[in-house]
PDB file of N, CA and C in Angstrom:
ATOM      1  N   UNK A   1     105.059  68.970-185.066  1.00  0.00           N
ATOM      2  CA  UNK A   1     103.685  69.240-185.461  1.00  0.00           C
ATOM      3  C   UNK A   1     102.788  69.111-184.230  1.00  0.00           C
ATOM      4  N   UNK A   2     101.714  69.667-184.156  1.00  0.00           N
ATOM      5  CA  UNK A   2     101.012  70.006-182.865  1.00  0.00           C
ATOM      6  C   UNK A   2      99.730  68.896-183.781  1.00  0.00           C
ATOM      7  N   UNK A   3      99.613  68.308-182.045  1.00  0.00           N
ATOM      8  CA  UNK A   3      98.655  66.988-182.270  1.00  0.00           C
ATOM      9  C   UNK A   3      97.492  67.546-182.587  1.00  0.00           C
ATOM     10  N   UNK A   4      96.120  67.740-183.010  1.00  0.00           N
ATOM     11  CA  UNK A   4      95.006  68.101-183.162  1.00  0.00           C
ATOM     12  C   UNK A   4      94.544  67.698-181.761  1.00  0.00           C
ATOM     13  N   UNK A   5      93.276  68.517-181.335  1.00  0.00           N
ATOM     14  CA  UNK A   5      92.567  68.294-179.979  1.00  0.00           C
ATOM     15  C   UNK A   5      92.032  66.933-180.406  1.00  0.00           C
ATOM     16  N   UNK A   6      91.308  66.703-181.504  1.00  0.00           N
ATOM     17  CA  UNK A   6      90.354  65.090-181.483  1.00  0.00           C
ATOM     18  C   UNK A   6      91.210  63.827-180.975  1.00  0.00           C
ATOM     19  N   UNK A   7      92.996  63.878-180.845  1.00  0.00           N
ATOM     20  CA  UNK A   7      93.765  62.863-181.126  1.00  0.00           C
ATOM     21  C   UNK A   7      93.855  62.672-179.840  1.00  0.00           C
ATOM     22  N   UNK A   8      94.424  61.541-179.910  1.00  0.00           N
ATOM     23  CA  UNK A   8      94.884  61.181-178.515  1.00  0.00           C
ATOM     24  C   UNK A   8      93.647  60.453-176.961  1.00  0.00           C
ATOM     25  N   UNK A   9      94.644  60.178-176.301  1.00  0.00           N
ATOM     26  CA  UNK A   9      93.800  59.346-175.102  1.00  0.00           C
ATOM     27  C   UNK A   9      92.831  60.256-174.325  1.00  0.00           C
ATOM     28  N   UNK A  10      92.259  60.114-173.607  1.00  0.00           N
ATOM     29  CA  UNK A  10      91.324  60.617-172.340  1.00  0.00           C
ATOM     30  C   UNK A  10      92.433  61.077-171.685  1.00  0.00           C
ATOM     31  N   UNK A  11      93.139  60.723-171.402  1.00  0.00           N
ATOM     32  CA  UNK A  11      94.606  61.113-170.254  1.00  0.00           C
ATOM     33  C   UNK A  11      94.893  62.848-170.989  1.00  0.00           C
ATOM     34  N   UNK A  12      95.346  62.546-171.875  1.00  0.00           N
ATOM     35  CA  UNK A  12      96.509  63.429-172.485  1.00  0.00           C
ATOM     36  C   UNK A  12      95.177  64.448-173.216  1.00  0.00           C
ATOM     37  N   UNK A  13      94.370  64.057-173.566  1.00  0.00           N
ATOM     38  CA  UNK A  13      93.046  65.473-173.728  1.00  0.00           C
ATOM     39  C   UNK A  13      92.489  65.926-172.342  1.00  0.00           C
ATOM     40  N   UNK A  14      92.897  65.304-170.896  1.00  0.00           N
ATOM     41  CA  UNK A  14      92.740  66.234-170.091  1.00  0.00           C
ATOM     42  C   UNK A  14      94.266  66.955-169.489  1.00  0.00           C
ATOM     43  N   UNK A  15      94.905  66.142-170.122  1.00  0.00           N
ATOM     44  CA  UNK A  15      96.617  67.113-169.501  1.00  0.00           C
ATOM     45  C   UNK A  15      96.709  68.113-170.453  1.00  0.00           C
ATOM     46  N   UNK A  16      96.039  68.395-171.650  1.00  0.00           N
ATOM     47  CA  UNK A  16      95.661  69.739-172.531  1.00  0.00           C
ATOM     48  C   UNK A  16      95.227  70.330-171.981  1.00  0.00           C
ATOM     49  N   UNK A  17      94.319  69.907-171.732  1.00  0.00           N
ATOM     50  CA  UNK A  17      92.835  70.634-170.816  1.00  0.00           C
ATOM     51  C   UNK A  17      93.485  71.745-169.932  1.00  0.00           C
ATOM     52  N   UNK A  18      94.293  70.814-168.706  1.00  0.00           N
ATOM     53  CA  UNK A  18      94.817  71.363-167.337  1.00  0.00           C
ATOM     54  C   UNK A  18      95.694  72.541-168.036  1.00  0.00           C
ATOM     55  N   UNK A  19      96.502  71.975-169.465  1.00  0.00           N
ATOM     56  CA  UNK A  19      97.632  72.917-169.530  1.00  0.00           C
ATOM     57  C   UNK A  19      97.034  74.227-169.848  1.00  0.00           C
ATOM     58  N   UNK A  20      96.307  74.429-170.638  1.00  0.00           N
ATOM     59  CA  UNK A  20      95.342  75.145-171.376  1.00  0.00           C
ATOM     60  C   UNK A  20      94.608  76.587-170.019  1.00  0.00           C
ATOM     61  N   UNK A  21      94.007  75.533-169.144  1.00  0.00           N
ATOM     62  CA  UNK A  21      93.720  76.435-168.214  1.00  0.00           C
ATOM     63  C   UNK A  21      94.787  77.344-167.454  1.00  0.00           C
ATOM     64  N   UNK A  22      95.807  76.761-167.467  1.00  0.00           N
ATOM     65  CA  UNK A  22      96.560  77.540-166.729  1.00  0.00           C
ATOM     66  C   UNK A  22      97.547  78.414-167.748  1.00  0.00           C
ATOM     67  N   UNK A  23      97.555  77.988-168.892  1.00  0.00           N
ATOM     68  CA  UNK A  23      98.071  79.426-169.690  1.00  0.00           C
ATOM     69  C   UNK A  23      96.702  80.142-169.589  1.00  0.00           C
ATOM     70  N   UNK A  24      95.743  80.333-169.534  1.00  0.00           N
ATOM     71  CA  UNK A  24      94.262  81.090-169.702  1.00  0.00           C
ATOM     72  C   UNK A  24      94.894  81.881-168.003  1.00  0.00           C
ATOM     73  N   UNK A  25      94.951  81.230-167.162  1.00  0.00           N
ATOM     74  CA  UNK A  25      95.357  81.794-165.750  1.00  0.00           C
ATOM     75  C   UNK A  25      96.189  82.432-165.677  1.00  0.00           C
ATOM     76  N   UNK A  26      97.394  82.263-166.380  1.00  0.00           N
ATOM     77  CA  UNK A  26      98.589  83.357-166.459  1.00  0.00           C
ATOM     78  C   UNK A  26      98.323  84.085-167.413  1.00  0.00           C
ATOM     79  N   UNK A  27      97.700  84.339-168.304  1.00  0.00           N
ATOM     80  CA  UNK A  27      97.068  85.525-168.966  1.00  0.00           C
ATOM     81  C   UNK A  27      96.588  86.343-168.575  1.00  0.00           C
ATOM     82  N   UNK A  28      95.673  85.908-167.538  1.00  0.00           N
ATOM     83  CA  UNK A  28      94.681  86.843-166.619  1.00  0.00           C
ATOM     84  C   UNK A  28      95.809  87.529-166.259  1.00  0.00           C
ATOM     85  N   UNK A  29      96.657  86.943-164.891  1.00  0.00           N
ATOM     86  CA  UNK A  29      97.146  87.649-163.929  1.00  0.00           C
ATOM     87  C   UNK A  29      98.203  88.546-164.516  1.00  0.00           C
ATOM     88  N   UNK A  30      99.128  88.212-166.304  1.00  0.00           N
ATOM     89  CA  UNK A  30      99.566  89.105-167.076  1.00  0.00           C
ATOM     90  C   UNK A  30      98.765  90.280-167.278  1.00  0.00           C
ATOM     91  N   UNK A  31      97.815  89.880-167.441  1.00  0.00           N
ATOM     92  CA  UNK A  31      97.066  90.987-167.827  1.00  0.00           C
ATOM     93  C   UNK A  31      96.614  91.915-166.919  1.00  0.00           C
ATOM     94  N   UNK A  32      96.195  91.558-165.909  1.00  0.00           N
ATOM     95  CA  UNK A  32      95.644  92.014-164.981  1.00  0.00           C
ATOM     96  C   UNK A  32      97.172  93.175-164.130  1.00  0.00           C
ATOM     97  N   UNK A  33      98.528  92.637-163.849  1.00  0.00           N
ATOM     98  CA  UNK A  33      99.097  93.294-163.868  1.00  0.00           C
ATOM     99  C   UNK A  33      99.430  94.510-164.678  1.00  0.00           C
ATOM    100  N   UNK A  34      99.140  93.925-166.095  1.00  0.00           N
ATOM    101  CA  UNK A  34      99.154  95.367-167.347  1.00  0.00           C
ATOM    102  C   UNK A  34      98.157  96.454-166.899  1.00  0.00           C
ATOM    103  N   UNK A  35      96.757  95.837-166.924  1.00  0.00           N
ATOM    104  CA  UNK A  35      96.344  96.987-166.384  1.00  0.00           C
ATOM    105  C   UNK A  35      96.378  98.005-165.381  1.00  0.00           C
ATOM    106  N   UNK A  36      97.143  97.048-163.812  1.00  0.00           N
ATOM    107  CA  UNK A  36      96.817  98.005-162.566  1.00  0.00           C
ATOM    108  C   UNK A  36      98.217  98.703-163.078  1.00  0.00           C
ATOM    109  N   UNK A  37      98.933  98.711-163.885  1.00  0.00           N
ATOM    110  CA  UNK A  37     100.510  99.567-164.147  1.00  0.00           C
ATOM    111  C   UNK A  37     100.141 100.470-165.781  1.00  0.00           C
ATOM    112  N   UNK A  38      99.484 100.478-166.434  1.00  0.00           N
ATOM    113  CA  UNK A  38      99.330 101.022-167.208  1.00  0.00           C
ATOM    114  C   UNK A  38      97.704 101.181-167.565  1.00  0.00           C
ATOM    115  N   UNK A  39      97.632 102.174-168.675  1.00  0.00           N
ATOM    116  CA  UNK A  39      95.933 102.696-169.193  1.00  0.00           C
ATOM    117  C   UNK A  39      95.862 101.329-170.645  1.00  0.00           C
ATOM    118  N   UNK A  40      94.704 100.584-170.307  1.00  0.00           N
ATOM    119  CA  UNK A  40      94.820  99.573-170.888  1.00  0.00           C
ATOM    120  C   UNK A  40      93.107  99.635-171.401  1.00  0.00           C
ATOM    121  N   UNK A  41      93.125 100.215-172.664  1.00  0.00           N
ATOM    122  CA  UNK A  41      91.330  99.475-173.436  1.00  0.00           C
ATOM    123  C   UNK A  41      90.597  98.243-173.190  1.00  0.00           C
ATOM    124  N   UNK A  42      89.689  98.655-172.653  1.00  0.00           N
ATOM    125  CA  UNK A  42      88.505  97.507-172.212  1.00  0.00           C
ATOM    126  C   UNK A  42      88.343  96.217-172.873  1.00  0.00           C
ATOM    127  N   UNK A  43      88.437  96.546-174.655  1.00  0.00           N
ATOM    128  CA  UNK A  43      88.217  96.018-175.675  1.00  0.00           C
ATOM    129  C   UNK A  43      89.063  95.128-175.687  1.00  0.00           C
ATOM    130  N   UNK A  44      90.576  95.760-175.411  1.00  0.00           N
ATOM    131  CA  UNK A  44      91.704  94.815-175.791  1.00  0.00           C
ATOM    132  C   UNK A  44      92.022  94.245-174.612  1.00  0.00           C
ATOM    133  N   UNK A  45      91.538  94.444-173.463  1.00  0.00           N
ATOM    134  CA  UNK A  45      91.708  93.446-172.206  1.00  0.00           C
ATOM    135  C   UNK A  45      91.012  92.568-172.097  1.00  0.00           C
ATOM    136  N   UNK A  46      89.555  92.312-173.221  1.00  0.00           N
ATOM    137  CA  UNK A  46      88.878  91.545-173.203  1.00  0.00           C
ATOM    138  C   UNK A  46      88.729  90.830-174.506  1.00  0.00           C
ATOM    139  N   UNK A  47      89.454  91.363-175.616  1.00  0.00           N
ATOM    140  CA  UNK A  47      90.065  90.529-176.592  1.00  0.00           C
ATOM    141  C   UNK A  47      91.356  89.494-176.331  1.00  0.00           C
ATOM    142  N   UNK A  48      91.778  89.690-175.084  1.00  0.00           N
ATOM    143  CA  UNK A  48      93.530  89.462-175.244  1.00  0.00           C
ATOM    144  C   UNK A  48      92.571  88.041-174.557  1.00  0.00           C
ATOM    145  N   UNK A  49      92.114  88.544-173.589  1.00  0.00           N
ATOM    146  CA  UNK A  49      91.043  87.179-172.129  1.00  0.00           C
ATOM    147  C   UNK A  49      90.143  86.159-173.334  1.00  0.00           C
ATOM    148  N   UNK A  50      89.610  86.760-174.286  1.00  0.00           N
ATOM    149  CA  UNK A  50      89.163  85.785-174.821  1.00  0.00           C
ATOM    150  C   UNK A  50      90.138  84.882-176.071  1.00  0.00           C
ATOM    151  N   UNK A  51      90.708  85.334-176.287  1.00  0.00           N
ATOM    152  CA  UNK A  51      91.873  84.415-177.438  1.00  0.00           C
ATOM    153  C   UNK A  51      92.509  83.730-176.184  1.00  0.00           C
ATOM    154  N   UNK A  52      92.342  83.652-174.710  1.00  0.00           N
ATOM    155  CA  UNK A  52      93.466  82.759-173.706  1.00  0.00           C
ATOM    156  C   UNK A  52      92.514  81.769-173.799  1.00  0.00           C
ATOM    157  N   UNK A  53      90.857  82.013-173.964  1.00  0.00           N
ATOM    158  CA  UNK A  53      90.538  81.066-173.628  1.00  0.00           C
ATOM    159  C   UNK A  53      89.668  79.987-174.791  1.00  0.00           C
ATOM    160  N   UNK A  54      89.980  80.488-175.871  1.00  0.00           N
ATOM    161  CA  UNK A  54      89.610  79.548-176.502  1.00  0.00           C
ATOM    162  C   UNK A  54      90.756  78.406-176.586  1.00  0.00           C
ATOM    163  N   UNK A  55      91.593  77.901-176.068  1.00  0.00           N
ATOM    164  CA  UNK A  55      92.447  77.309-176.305  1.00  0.00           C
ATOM    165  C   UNK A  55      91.687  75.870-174.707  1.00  0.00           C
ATOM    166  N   UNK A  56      91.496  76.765-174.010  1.00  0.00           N
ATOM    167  CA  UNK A  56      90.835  76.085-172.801  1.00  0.00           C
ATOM    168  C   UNK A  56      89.475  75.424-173.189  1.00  0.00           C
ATOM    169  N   UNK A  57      88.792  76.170-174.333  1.00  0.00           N
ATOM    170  CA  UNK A  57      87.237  75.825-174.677  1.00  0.00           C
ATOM    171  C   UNK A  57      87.352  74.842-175.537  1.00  0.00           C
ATOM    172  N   UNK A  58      88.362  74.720-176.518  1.00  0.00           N
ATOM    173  CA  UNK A  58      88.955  73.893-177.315  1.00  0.00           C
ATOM    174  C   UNK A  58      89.669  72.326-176.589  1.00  0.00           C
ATOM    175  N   UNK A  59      90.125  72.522-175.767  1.00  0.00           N
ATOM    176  CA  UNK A  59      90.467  71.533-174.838  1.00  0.00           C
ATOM    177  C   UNK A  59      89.360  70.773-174.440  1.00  0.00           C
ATOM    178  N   UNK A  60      88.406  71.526-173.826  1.00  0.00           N
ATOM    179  CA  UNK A  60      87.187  71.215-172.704  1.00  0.00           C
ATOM    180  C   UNK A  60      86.442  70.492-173.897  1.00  0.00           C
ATOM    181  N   UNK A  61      85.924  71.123-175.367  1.00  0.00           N
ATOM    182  CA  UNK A  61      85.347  70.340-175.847  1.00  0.00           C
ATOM    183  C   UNK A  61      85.683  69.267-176.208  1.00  0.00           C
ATOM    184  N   UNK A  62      87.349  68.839-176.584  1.00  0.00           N
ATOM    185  CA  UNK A  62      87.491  67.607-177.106  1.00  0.00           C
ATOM    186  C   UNK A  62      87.265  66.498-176.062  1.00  0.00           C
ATOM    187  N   UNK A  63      87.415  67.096-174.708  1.00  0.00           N
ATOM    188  CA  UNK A  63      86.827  65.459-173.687  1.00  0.00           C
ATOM    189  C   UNK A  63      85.458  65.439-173.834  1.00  0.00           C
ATOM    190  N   UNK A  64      84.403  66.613-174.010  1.00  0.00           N
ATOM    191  CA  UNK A  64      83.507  65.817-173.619  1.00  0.00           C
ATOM    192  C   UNK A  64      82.820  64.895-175.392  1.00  0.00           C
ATOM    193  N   UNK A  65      83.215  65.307-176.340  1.00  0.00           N
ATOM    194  CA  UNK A  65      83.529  64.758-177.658  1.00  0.00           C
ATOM    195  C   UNK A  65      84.424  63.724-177.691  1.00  0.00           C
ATOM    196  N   UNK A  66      84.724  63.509-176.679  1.00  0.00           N
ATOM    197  CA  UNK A  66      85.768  61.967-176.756  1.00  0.00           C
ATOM    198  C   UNK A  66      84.791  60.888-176.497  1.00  0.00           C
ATOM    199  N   UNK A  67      84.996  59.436-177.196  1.00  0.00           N
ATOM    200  CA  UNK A  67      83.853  58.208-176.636  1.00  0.00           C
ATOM    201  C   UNK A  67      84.867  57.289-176.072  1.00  0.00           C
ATOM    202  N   UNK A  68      84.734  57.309-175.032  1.00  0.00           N
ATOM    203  CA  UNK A  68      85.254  56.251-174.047  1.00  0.00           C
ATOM    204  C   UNK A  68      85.414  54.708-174.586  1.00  0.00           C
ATOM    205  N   UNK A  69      86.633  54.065-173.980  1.00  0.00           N
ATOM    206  CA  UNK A  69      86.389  53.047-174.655  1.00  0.00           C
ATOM    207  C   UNK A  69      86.529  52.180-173.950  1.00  0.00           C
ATOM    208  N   UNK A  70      85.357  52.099-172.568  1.00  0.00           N
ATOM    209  CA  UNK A  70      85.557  51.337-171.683  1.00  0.00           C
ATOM    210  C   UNK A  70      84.319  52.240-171.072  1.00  0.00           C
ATOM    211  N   UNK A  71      83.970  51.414-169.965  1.00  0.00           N
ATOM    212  CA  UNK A  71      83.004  51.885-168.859  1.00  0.00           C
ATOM    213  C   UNK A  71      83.977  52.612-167.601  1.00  0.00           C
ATOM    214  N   UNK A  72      85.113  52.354-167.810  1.00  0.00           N
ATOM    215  CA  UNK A  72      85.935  52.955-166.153  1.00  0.00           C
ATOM    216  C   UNK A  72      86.466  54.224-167.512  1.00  0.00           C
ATOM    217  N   UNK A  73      86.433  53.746-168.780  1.00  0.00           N
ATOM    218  CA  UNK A  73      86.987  55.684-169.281  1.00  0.00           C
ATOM    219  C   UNK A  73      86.242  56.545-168.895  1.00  0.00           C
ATOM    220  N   UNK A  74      84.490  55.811-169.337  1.00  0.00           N
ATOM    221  CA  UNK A  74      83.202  56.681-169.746  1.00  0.00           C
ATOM    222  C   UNK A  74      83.374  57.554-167.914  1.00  0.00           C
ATOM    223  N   UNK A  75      83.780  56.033-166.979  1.00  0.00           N
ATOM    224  CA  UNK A  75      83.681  57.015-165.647  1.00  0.00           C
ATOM    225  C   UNK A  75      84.495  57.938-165.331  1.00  0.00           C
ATOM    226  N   UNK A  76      85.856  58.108-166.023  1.00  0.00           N
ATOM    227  CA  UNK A  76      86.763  59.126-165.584  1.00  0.00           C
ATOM    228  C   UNK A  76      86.132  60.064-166.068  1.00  0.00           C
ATOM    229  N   UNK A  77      85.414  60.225-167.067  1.00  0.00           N
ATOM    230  CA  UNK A  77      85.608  61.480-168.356  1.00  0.00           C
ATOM    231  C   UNK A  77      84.606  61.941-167.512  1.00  0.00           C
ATOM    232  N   UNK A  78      82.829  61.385-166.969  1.00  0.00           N
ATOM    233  CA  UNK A  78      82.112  62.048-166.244  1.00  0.00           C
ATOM    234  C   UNK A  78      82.545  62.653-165.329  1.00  0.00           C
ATOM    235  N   UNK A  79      83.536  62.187-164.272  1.00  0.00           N
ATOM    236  CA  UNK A  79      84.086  62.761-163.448  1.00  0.00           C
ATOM    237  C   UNK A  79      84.958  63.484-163.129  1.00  0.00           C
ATOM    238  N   UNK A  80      85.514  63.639-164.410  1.00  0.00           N
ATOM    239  CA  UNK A  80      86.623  65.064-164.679  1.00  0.00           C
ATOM    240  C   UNK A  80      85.746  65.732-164.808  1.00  0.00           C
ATOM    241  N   UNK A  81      84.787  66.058-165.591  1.00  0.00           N
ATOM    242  CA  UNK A  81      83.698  66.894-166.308  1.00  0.00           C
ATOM    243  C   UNK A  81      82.953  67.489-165.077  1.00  0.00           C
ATOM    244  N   UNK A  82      82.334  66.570-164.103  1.00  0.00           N
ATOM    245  CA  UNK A  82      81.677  67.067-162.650  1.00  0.00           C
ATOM    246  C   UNK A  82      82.963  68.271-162.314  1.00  0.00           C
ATOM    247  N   UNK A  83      84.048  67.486-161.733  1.00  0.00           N
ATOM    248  CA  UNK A  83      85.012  68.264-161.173  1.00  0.00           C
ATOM    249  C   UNK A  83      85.377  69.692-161.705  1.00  0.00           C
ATOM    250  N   UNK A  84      85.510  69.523-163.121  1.00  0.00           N
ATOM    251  CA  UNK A  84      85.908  70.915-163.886  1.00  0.00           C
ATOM    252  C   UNK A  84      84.200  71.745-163.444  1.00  0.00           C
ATOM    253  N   UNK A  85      83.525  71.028-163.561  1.00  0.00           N
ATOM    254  CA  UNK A  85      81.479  71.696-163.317  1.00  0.00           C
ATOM    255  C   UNK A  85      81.999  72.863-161.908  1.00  0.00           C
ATOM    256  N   UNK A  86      81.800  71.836-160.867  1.00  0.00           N
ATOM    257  CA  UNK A  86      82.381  72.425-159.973  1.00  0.00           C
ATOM    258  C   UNK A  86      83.388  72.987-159.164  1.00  0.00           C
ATOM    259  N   UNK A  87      84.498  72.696-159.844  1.00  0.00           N
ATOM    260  CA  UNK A  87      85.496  73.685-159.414  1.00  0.00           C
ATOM    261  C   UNK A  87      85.186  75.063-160.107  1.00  0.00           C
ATOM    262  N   UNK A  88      85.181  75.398-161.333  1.00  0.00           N
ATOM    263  CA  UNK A  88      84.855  76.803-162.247  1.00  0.00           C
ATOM    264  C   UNK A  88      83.499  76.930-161.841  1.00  0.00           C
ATOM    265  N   UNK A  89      82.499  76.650-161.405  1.00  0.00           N
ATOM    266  CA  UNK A  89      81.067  77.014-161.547  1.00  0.00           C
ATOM    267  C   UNK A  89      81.003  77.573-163.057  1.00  0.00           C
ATOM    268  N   UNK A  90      81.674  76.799-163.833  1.00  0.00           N
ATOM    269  CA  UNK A  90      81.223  76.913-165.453  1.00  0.00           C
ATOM    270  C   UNK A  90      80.075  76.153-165.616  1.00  0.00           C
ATOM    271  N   UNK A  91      79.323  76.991-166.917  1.00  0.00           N
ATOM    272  CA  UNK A  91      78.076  75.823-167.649  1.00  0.00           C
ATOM    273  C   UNK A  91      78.577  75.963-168.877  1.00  0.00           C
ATOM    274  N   UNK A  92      77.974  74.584-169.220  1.00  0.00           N
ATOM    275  CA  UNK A  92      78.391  73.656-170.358  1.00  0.00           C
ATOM    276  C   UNK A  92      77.104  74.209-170.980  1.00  0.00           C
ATOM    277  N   UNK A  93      77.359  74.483-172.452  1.00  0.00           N
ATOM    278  CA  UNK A  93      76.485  74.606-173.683  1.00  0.00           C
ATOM    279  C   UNK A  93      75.570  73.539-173.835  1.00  0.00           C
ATOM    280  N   UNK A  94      74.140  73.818-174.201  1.00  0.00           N
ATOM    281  CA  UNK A  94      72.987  72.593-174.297  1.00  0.00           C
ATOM    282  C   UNK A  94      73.937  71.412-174.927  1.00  0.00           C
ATOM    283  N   UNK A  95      74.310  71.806-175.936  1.00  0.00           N
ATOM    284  CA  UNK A  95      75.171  70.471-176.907  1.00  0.00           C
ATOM    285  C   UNK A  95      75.783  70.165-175.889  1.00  0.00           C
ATOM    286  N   UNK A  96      76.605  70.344-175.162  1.00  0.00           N
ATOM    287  CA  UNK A  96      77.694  69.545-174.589  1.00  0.00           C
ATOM    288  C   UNK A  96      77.256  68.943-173.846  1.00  0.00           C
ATOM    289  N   UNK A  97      76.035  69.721-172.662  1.00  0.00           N
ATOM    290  CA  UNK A  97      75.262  68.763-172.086  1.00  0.00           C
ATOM    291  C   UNK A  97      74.757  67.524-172.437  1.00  0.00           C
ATOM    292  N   UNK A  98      73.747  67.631-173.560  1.00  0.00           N
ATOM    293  CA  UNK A  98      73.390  66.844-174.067  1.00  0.00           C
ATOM    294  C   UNK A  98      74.168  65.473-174.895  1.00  0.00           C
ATOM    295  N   UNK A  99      75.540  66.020-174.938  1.00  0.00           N
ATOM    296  CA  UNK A  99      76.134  64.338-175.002  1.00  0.00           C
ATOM    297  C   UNK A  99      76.731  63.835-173.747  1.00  0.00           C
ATOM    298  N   UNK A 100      76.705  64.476-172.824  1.00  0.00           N
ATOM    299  CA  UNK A 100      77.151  64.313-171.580  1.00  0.00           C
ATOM    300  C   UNK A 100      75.945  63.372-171.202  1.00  0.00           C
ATOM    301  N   UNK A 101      74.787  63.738-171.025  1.00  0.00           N
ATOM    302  CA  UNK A 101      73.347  63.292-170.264  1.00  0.00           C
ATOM    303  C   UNK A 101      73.294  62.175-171.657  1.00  0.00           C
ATOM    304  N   UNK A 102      73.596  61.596-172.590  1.00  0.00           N
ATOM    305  CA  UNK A 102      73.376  60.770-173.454  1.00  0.00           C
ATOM    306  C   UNK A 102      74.330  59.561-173.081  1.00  0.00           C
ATOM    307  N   UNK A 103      75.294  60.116-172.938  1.00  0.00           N
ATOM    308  CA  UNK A 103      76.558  59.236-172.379  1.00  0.00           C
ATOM    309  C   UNK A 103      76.166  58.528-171.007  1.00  0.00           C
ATOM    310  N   UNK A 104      75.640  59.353-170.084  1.00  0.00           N
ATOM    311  CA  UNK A 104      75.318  58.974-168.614  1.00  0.00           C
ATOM    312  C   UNK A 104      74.121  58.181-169.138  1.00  0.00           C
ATOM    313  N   UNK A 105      73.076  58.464-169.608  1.00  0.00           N
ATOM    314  CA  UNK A 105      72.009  57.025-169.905  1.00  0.00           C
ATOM    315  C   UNK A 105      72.627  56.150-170.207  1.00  0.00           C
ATOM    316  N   UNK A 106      73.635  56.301-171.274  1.00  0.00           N
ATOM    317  CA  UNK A 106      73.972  54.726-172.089  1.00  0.00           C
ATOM    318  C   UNK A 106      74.649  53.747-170.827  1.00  0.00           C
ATOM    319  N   UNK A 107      75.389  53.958-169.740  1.00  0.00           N
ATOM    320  CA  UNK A 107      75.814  53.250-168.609  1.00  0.00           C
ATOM    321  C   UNK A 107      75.319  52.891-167.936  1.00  0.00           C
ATOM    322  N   UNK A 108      75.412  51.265-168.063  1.00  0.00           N
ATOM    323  CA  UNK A 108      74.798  49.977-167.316  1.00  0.00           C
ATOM    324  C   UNK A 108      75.228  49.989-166.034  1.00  0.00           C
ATOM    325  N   UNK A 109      74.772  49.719-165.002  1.00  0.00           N
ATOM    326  CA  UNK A 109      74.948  48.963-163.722  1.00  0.00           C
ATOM    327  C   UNK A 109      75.817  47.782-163.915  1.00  0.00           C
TER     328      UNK A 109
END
């Protein structure tokens, strides 16, 4: 049985995460080979790209929906989250932000 995204540690909802991205990455470059070798619909090259990546969006949301259960979790999880920020130059949805920037107030010195 396949664990649900909510389950599990901070660890193992970002080793989803990682896995997730990189089936989304070998999709691309599947795909991307389909097209430069064959006549391939716009629609369905960009249906096939988005079903790779909800599996990645699904991942991404359950860390930042995870509550730390510790101040050194709360710090990994910010700092995976920076890292994924800036490695993808992805943006995060107001919501996600916003428990992100809720999370970062609640941490004491």
């Amino acid at each position: 049985m396949k664990q649900g995204m909510e389950d599990g540690s901070l660890f193992e909802k970002m080793e989803r995460h990682v896995a997730a991205q990189m089936a989304t990455a070998k999709t691309v470059r599947e795909w991307d080979v389909k097209r430069a070798t064959e006549r391939v619909s716009p629609v369905i090259y960009a249906g096939a790209l988005a079903a790779a990546s909800k599996e990645d969006e699904a991942a991404r949301l359950s860390i930042v929906m995870h509550k730390p259960a510790d101040r050194n979790e709360s710090d990994r999880k910010l700092e995976y989250l920076a890292a994924y920020i800036l490695t993808t130059q992805a943006a995060l949805d107001p919501k996600e932000m916003e428990v992100i920037q809720t999370e970062a107030d609640n941490l004491t010195v």
